[in-house]
N, C-alpha and C. Protein backbone atom coordinates (compact mmCIF):
# COMPACT_ATOMS: atom_id res chain seq x y z
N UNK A 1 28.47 7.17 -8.57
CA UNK A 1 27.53 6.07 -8.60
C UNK A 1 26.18 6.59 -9.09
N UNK A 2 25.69 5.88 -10.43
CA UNK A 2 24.10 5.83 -10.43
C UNK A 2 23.14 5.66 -9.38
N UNK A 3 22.35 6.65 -9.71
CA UNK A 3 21.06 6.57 -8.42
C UNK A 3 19.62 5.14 -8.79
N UNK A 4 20.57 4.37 -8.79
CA UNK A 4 19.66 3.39 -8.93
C UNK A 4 20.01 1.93 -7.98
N UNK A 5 18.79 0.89 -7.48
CA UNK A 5 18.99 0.16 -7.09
C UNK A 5 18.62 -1.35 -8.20
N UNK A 6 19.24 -2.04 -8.66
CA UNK A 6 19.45 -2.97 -9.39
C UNK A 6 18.76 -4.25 -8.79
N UNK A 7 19.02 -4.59 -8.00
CA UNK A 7 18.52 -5.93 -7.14
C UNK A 7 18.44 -5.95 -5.38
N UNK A 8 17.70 -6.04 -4.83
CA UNK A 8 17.15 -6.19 -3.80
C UNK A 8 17.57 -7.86 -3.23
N UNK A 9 18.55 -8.56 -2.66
CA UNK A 9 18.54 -9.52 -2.09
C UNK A 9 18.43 -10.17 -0.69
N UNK A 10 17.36 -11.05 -0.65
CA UNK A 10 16.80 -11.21 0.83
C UNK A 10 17.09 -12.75 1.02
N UNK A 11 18.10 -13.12 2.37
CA UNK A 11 18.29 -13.91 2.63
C UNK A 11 17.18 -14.97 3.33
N UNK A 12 17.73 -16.22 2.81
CA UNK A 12 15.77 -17.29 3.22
C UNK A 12 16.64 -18.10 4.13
N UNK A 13 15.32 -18.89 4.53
CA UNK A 13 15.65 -20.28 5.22
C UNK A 13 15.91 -21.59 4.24
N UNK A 14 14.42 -21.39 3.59
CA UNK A 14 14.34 -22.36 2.93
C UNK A 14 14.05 -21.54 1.34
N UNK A 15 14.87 -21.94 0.57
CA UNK A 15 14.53 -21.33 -0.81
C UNK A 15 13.34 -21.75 -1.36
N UNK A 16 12.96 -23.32 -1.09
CA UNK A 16 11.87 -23.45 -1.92
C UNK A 16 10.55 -23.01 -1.53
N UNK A 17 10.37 -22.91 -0.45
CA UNK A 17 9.57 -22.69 0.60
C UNK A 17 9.17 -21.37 -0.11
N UNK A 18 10.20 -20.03 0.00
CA UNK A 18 10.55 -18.95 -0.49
C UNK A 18 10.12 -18.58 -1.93
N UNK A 19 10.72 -19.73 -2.69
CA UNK A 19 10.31 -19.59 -4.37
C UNK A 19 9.01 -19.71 -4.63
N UNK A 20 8.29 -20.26 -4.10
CA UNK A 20 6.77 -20.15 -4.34
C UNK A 20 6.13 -19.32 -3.61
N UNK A 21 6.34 -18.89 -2.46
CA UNK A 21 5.52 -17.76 -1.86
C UNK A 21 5.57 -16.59 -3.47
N UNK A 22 6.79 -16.23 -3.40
CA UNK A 22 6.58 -15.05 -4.38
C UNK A 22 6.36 -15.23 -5.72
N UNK A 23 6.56 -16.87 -5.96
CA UNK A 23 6.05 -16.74 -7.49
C UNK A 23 4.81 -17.32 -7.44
N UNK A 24 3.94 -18.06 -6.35
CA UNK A 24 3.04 -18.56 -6.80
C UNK A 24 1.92 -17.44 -5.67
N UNK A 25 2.37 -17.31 -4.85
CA UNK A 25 1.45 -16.80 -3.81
C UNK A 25 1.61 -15.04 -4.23
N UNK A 26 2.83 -14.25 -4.36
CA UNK A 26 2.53 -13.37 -5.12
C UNK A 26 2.09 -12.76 -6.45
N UNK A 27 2.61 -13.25 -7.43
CA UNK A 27 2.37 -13.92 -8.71
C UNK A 27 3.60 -12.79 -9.70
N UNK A 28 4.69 -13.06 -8.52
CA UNK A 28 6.33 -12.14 -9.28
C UNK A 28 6.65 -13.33 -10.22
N UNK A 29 7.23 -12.45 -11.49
CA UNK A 29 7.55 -13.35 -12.57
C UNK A 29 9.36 -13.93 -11.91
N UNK A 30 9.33 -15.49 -12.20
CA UNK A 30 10.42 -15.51 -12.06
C UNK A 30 11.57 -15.50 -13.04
N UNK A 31 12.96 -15.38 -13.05
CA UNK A 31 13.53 -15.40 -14.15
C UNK A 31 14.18 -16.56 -14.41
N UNK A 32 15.20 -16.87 -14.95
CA UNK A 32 15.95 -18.01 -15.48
C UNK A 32 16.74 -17.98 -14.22
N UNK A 33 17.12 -18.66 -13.39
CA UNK A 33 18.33 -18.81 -12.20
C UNK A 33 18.72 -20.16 -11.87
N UNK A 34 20.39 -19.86 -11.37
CA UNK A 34 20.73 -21.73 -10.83
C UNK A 34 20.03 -22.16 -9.88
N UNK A 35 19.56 -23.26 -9.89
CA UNK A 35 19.44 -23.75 -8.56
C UNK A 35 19.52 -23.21 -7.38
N UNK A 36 20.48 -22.39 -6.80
CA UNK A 36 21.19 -21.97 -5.75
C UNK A 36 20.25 -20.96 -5.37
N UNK A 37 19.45 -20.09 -6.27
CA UNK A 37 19.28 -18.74 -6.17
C UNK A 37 17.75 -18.73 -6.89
N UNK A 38 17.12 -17.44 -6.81
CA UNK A 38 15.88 -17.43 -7.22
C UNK A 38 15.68 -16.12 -7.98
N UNK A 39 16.07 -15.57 -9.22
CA UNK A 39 15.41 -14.20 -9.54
C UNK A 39 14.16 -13.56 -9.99
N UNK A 40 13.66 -12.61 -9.51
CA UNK A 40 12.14 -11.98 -9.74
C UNK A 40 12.34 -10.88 -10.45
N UNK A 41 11.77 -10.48 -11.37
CA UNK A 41 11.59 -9.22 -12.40
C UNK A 41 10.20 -8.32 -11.78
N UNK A 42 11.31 -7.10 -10.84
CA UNK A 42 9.89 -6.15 -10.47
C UNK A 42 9.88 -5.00 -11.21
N UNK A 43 10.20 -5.03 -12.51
CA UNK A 43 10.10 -3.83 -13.08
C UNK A 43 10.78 -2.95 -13.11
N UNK A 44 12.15 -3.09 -13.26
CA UNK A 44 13.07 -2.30 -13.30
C UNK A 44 14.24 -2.64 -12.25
N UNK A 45 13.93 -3.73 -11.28
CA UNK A 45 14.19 -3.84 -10.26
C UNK A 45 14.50 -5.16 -10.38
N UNK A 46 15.38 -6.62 -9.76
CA UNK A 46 15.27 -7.44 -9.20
C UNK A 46 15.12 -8.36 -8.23
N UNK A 47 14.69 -8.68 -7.64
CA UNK A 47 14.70 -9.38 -6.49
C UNK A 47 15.30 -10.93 -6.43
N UNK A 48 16.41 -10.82 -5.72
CA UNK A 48 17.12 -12.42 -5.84
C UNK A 48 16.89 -13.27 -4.34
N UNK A 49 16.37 -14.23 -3.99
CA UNK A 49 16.79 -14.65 -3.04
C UNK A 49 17.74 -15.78 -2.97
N UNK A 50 18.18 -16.07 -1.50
CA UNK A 50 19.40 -16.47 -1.11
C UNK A 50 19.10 -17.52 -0.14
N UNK A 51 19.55 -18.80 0.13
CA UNK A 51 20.07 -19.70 1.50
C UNK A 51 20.65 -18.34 2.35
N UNK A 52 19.65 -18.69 3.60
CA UNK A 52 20.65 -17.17 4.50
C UNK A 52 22.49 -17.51 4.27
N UNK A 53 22.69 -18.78 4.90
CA UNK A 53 24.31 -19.33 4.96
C UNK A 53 24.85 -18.83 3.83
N UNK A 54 24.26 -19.28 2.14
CA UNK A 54 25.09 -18.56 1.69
C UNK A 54 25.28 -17.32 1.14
N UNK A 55 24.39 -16.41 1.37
CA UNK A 55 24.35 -14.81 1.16
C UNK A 55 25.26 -14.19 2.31
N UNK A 56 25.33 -14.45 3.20
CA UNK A 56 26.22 -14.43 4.40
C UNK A 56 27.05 -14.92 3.83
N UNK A 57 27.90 -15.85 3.31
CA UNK A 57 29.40 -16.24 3.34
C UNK A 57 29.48 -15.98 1.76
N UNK A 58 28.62 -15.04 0.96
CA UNK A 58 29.15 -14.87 0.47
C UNK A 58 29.78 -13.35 0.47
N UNK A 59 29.18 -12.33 1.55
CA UNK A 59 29.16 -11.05 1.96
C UNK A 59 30.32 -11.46 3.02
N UNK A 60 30.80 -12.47 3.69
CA UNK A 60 31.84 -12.48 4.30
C UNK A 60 31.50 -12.22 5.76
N UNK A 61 30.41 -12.18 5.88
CA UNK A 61 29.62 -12.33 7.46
C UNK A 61 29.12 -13.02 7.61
N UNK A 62 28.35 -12.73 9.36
CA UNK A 62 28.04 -14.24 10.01
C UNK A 62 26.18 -14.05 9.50
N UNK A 63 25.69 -15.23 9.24
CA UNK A 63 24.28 -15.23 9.22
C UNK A 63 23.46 -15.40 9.95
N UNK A 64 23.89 -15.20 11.47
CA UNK A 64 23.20 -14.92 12.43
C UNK A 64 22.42 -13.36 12.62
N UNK A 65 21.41 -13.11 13.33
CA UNK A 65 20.55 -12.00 13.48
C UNK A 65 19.15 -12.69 13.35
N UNK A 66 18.46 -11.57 14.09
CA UNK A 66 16.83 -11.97 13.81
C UNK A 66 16.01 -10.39 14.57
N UNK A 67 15.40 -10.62 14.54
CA UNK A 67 14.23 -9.21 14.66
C UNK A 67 14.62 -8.25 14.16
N UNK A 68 14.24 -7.21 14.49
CA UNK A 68 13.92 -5.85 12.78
C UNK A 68 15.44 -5.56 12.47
N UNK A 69 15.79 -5.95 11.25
CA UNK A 69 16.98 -6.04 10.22
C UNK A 69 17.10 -4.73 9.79
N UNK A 70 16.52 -3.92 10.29
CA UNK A 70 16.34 -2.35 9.94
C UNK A 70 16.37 -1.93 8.42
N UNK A 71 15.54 -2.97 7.30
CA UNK A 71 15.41 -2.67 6.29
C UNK A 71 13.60 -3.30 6.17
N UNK A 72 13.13 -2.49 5.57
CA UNK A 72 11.65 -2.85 5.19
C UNK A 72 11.44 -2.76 3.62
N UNK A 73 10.58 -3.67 3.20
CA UNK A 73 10.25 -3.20 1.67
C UNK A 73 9.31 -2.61 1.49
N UNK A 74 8.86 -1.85 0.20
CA UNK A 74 7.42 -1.26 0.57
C UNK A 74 6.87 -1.32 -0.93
N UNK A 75 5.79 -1.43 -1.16
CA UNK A 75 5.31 -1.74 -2.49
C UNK A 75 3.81 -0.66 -2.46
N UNK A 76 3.62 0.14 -3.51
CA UNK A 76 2.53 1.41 -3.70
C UNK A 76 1.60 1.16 -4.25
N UNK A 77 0.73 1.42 -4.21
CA UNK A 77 -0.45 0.77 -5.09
C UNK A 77 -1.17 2.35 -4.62
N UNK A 78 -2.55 1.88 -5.93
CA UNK A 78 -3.21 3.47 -6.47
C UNK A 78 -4.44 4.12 -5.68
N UNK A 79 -5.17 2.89 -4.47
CA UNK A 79 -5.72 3.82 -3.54
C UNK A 79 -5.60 3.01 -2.09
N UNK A 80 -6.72 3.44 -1.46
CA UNK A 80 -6.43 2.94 -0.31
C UNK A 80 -6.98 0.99 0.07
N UNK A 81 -8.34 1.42 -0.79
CA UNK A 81 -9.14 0.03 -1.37
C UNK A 81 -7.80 -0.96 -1.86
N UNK A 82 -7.35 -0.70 -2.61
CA UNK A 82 -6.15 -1.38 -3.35
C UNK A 82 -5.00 -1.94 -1.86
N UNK A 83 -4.63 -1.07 -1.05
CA UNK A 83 -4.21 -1.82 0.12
C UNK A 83 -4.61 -3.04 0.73
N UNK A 84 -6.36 -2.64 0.56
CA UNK A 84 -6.58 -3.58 1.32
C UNK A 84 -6.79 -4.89 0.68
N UNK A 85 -7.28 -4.95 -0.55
CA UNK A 85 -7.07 -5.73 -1.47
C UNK A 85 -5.66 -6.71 -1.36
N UNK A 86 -4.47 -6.00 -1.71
CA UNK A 86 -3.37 -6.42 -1.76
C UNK A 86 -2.90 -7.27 -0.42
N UNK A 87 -2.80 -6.61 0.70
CA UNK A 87 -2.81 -7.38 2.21
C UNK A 87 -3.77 -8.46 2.32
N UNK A 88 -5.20 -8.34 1.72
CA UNK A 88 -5.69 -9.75 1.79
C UNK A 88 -4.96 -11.11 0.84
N UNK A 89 -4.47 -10.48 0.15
CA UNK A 89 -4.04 -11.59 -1.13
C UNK A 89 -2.68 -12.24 -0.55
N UNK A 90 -1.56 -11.53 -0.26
CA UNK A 90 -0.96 -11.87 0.24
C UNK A 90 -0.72 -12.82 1.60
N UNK A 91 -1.63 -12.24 2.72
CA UNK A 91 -1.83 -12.95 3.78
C UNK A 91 -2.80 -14.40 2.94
N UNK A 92 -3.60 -14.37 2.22
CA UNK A 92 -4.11 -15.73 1.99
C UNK A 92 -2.50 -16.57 1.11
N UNK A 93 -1.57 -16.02 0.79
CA UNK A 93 -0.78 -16.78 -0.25
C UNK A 93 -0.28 -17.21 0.79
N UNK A 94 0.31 -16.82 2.22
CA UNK A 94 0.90 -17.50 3.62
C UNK A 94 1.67 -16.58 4.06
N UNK A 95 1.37 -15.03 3.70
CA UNK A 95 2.10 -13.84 4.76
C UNK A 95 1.61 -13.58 6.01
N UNK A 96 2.30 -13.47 6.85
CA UNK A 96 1.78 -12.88 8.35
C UNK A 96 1.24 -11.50 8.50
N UNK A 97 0.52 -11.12 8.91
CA UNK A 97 -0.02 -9.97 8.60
C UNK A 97 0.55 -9.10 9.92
N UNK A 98 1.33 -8.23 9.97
CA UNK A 98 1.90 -7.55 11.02
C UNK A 98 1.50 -6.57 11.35
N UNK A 99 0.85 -5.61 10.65
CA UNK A 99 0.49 -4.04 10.53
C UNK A 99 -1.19 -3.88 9.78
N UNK A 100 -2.40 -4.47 10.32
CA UNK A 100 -3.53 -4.24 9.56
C UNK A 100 -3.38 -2.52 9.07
N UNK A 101 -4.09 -2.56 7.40
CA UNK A 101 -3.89 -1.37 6.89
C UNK A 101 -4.79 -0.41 7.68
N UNK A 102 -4.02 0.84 7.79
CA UNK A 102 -4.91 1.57 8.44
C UNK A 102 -4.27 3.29 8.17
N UNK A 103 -4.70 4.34 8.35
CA UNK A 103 -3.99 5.30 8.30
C UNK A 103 -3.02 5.69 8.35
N UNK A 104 -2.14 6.38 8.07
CA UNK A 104 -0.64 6.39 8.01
C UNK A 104 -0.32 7.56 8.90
N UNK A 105 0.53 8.10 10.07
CA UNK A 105 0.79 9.28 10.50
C UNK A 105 1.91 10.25 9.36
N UNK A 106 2.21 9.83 8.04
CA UNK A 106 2.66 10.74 6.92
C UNK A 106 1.21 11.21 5.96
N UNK A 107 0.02 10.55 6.35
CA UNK A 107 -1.12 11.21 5.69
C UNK A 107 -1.56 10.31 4.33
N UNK A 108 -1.12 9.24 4.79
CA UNK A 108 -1.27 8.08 3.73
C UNK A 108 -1.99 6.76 4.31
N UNK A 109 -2.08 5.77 3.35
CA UNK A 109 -2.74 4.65 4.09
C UNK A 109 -2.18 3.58 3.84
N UNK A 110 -2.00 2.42 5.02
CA UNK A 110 -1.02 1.34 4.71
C UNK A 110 -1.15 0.34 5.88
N UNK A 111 -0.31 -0.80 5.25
CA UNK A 111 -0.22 -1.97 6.56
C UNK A 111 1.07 -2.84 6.22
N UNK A 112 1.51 -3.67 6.69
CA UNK A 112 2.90 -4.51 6.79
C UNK A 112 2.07 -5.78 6.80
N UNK A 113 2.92 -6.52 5.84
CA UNK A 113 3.07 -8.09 5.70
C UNK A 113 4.84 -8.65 6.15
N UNK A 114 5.23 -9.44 6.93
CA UNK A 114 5.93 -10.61 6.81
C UNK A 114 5.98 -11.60 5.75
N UNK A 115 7.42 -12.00 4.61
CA UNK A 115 6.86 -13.12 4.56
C UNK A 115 7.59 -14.50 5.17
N UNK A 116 7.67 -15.39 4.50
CA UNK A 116 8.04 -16.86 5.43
C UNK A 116 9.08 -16.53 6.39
N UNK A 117 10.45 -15.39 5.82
CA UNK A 117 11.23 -15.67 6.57
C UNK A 117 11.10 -14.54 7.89
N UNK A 118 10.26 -13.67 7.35
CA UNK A 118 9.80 -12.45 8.40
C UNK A 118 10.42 -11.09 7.86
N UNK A 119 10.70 -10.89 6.74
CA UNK A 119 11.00 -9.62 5.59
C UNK A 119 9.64 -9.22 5.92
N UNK A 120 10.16 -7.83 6.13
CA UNK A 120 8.66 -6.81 5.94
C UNK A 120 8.72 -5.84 5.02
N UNK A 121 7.52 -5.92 4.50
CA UNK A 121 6.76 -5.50 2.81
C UNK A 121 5.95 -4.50 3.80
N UNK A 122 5.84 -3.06 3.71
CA UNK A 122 4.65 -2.58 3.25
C UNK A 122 4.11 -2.28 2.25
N UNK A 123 2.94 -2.30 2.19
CA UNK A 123 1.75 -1.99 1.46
C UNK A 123 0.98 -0.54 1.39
N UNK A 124 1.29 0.31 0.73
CA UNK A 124 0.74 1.25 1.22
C UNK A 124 0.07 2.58 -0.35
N UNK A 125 -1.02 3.38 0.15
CA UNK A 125 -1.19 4.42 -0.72
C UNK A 125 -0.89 5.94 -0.46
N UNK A 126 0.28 6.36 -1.27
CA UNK A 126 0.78 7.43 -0.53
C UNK A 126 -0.01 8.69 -1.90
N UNK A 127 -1.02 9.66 -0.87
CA UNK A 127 -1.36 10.31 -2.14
C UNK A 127 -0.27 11.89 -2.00
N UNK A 128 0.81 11.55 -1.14
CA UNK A 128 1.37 12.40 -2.58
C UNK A 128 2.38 12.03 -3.35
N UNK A 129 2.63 10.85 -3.46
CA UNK A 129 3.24 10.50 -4.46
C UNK A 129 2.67 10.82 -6.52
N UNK A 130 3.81 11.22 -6.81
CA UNK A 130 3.01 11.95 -8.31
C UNK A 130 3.38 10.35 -9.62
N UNK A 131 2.14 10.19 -10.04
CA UNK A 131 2.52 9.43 -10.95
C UNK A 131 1.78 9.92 -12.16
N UNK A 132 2.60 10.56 -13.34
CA UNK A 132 2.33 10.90 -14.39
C UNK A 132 1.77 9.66 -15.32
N UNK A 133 1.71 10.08 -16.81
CA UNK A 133 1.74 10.14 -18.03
C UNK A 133 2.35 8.84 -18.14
N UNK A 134 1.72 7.16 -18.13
CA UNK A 134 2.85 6.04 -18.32
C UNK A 134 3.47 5.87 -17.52
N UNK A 135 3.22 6.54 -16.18
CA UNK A 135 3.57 5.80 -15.00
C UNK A 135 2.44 4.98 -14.36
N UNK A 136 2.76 3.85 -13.46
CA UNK A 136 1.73 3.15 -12.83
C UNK A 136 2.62 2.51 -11.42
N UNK A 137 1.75 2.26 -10.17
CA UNK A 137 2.01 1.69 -9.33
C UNK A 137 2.44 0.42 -10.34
């Protein structure tokens, strides 16, 4: 198997609810999708969301669960200013703000957003992460 992750899919309540947080309140491009489904272009990456019911039946499990899903997302940005930047923007688009940014105990700086359905995003500036030559957060 390639060491790559292709699409990221997060089950919603309400899709529409969902489709505009991240395309209008984040400002993720969306792509061409049915009805059913929602795709986002993060750069190498996709993000699809789902009706919880049917991402569940279509994985062949139950769509029951709630509190920490033991998966977090995390999104990097280039300093620490830029965190805080980013956590304000978001919490004004209608994220819950879970984690005000603040120091990191890995020696970095960061904070957690929720969004509608309670997916957690951090936000964070990790300086040792190396970004060359045509790379960018």
């Amino acid at each position: 198997m390639k060491p790559r992750i292709s699409m990221v899919a997060l089950a919603v309540k309400d899709l529409a609810v969902s489709r505009e947080f991240y395309e209008k309140g984040l400002g993720f491009p969306r792509l061409d999708s049915p009805p059913s489904v929602a795709f986002f272009n993060l750069n190498g990456t996709w993000l699809g969301l789902s009706e919880r019911e049917d991402l569940a039946a279509d994985a062949g499990v139950s769509s029951e669960g709630s509190g920490y899903r033991g998966v977090s997302l995390a999104h990097n940005v280039a300093s620490p200013e830029e965190v805080d930047e980013t956590l304000d923007a978001v919490v004004s688009a209608g994220a819950t703000l879970v984690k005000p940014p603040q120091k990191a105990h890995w020696g970095g700086y960061h904070g957690y957003f929720s969004d509608p359905d309670g997916h957690l995003w951090e936000i964070a500036y990790n300086p040792f992460a190396w970004v060359g030559p045509g790379d960018e957060y």
